[in-house]
Protein backbone atom coordinates (compact mmCIF):
# COMPACT_ATOMS: atom_id res chain seq x y z
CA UNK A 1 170.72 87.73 148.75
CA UNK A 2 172.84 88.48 145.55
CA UNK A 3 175.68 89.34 147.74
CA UNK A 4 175.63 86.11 149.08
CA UNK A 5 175.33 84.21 146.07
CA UNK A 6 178.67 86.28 144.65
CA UNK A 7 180.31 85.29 148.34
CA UNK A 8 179.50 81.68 147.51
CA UNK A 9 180.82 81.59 144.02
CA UNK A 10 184.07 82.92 144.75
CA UNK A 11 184.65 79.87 147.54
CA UNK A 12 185.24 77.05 144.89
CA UNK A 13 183.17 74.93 142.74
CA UNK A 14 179.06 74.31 143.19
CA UNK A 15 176.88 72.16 141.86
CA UNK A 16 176.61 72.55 138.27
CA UNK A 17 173.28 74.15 138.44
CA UNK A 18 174.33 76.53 140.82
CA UNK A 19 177.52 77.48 138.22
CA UNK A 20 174.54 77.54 135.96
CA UNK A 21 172.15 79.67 137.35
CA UNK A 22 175.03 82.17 137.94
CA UNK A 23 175.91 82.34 134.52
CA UNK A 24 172.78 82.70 133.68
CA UNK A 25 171.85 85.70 136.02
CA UNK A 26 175.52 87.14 134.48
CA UNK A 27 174.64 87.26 131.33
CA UNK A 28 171.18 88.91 132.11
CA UNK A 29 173.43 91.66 133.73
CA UNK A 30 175.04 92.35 130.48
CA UNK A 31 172.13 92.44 128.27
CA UNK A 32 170.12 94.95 130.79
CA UNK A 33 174.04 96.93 130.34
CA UNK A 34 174.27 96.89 127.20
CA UNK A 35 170.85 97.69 126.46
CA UNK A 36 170.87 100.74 128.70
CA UNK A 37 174.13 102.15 127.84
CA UNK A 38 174.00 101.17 123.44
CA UNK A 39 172.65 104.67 122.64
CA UNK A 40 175.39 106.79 124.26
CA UNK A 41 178.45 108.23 122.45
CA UNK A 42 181.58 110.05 123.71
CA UNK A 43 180.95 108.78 127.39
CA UNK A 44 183.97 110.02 129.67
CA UNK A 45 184.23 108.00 132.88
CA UNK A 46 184.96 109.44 136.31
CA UNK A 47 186.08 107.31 139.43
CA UNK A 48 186.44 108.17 143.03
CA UNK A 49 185.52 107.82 146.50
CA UNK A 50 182.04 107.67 147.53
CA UNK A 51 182.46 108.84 150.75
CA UNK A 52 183.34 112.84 150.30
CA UNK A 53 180.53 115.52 150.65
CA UNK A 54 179.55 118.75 149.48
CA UNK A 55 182.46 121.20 150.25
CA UNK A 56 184.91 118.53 149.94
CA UNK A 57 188.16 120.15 147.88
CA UNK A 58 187.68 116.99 145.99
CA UNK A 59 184.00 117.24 145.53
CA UNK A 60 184.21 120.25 144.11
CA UNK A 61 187.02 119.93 141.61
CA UNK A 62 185.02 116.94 140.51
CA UNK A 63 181.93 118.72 139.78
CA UNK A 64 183.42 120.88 138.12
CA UNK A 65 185.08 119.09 135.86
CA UNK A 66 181.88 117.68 135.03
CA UNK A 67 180.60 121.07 133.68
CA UNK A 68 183.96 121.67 131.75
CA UNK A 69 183.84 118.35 130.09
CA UNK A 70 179.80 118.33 129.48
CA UNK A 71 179.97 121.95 128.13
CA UNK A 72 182.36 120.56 125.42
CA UNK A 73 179.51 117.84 124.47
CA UNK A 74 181.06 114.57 126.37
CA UNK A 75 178.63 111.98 128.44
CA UNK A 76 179.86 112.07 132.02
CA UNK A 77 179.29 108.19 133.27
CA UNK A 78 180.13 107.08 136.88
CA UNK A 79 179.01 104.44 139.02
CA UNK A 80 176.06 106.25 139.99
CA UNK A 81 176.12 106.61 143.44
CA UNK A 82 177.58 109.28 146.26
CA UNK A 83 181.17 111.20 146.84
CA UNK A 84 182.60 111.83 143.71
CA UNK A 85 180.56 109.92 141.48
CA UNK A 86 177.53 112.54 143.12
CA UNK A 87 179.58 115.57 141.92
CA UNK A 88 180.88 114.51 138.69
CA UNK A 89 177.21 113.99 137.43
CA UNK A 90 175.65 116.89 139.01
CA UNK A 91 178.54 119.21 137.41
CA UNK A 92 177.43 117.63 134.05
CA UNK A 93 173.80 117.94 135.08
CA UNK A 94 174.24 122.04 135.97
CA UNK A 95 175.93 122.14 132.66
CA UNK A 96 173.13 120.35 130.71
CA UNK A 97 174.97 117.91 129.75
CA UNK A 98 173.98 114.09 129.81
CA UNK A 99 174.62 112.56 133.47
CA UNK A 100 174.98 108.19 133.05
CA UNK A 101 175.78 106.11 136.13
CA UNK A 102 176.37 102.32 136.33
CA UNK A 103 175.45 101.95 140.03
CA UNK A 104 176.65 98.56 142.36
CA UNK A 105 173.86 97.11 144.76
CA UNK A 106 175.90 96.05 148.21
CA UNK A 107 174.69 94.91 151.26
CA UNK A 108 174.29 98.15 152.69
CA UNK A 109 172.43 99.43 149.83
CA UNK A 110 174.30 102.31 147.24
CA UNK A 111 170.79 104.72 146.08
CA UNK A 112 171.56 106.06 142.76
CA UNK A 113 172.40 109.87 143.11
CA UNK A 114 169.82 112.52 141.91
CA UNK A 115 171.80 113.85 139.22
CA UNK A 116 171.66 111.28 137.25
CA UNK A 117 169.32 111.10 133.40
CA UNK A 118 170.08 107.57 132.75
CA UNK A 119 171.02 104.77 135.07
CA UNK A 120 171.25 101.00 135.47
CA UNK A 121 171.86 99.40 139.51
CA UNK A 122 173.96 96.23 138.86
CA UNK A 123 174.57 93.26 141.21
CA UNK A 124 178.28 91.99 140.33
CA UNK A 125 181.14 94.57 140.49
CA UNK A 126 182.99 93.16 137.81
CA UNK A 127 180.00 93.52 135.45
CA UNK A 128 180.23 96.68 136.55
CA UNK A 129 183.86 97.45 135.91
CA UNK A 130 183.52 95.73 132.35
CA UNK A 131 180.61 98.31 131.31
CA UNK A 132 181.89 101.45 132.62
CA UNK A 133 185.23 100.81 130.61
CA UNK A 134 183.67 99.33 127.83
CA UNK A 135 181.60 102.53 126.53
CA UNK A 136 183.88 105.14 128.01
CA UNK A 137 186.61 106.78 125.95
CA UNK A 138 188.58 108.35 128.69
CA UNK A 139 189.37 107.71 132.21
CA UNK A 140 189.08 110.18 135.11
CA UNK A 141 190.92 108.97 138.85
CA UNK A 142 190.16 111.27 141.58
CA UNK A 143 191.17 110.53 145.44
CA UNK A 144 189.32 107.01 146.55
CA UNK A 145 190.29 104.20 148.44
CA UNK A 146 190.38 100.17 147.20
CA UNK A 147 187.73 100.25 144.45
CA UNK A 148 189.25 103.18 143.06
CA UNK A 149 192.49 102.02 142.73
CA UNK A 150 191.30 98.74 141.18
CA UNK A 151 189.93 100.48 138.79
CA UNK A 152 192.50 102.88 138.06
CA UNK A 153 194.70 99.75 137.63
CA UNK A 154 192.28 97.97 136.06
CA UNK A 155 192.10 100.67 132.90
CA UNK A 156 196.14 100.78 132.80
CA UNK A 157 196.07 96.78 132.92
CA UNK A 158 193.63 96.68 129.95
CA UNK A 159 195.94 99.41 127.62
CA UNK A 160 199.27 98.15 128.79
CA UNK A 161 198.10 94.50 127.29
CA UNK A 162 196.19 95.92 124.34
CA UNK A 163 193.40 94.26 125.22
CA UNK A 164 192.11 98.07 125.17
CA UNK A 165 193.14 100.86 122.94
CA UNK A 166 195.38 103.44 124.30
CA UNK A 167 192.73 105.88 126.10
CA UNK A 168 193.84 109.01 127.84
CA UNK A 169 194.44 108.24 131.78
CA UNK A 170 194.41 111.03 134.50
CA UNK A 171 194.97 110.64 138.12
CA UNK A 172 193.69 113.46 139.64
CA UNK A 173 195.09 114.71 143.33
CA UNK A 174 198.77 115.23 143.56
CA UNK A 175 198.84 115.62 147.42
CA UNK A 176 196.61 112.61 148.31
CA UNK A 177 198.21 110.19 145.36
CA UNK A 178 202.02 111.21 146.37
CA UNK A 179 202.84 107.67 147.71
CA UNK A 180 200.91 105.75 144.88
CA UNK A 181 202.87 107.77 142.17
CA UNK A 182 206.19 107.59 143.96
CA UNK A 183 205.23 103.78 144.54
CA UNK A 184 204.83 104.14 140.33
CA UNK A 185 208.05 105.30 140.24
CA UNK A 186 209.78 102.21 142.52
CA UNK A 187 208.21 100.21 140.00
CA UNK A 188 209.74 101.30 136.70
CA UNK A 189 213.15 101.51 138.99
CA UNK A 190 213.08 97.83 139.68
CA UNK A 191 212.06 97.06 135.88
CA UNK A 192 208.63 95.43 136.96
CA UNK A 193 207.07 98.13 134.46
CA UNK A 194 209.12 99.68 131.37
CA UNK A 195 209.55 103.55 130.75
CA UNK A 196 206.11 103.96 129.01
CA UNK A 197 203.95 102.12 131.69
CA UNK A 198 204.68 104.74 133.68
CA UNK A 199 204.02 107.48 131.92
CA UNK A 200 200.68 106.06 130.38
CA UNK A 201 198.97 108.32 132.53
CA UNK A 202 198.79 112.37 133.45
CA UNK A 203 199.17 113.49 137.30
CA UNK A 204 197.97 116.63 138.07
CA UNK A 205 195.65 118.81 140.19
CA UNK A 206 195.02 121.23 137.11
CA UNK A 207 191.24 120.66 135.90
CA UNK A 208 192.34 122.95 132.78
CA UNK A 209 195.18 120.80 131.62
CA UNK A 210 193.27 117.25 132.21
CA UNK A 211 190.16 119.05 129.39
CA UNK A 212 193.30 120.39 127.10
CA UNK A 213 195.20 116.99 127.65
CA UNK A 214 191.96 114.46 126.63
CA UNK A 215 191.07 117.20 123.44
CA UNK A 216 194.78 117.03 122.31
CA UNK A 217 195.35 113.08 123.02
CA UNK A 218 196.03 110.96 119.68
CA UNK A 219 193.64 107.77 120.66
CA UNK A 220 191.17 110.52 121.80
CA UNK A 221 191.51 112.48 118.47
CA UNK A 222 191.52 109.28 116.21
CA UNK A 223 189.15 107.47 117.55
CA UNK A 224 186.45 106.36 115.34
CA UNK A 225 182.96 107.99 115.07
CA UNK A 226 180.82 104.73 115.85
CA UNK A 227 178.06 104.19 114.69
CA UNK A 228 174.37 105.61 115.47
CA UNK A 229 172.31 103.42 116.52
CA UNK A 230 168.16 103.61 116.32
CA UNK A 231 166.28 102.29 119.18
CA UNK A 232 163.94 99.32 118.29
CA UNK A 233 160.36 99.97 119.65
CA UNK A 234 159.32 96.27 119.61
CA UNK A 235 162.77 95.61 122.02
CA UNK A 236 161.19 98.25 124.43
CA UNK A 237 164.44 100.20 123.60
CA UNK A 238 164.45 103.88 124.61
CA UNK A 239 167.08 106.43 123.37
């Protein structure tokens, strides 16, 4: 099992053709992401729990936004599977938008949702994390438990360091993220962040605002156009 190869690497140091032949099946994880995801453009990631249904507030607001932002021509990319990663792509999908999801293969096995155009299943989570920032331009929080939050930290991590350039941020939920705001707040108090970290992100429960605030944001304005790339027929690359 995969899952048990990952447990195993994380206990200490193996044979060195074990730390090989994990390296190995790493970097095939990359090439099949990048190769999947190189033909996108203006991808716009959305997090949350995978646990919430149809009729959840949550759900809901989620899909939504998904039609707001694919009606004004973004890629909606998630990690593929249920909850709010479901409802984000099928808003994009009712819009006709494009619907991208990077989905995780656990133990007790995450199925791809069925809104989905274009998807990859990968076996390591922080391959995972490293694609869905990597060709996003924006980042989308809604309610979620522990993955959630590492990724929501994970994205302000990345910008605060400039290891990433300073994408727009929104955590979405006012109600459910009270004590992880107000835990924000303790934070800049006791100087273990500075003024700006903690206002590198928006908090609101407006779906309006978080489309006006990523059309108006400077990194989102300026960023550059990148470039369009062909697919290559002999690579079995498909647009």
């Amino acid at each position: 099992m995969d899952t048990v190869n990952e447990n195993n690497f994380h206990r200490g140091k193996q044979s060195r053709l074990r730390e090989f032949r994990f390296l190995i099946k790493v970097l095939f994880e990359f090439i099949k992401g990048f190769r999947t995801f190189h033909f996108l453009d203006d991808c716009i990631t959305i997090f949350g729990s995978a646990r919430f249904k149809e009729g959840n507030t949550y759900y809901e607001s989620a899909r939504k936004l998904g039609s707001l932002l694919a009606d004004k021509g973004y890629v909606i990319l998630t990690g593929g599977g249920p909850g709010i990663m479901e409802a984000a792509n099928r808003g994009a999908k009712e819009a006709g938008g494009m619907s991208v999801g990077c989905n995780i293969r656990l133990p007790m096995e995450q199925k791809p949702n069925l809104y989905l155009d274009k998807w990859i299943t990968i076996r390591y989570f922080f391959v995972r994390k490293v694609l869905l920032i990597k060709y996003s331009k924006a980042f989308i929080i809604f309610p979620g438990g522990y993955g959630t939050l590492d990724e929501f930290f994970e994205s302000l991590t990345l910008i605060q360091t400039g290891k990433m350039p300073e994408f727009p941020v929104v955590l979405f939920g006012k109600d459910f993220h009270k004590g992880l705001y107000e835990h924000i707040q303790k934070m800049k108090l006791e100087n273990t962040i500075s003024e700006e970290d903690a206002s590198m992100f928006l908090f609101t429960d407006d779906l309006d605002e978080i489309v006006n605030f990523l059309l108006l944001h400077p990194a989102f304005k300026t960023v550059k156009k990148q470039k369009k790339f062909k697919p290559l027929f002999w690579l079995g690359e498909k647009n």
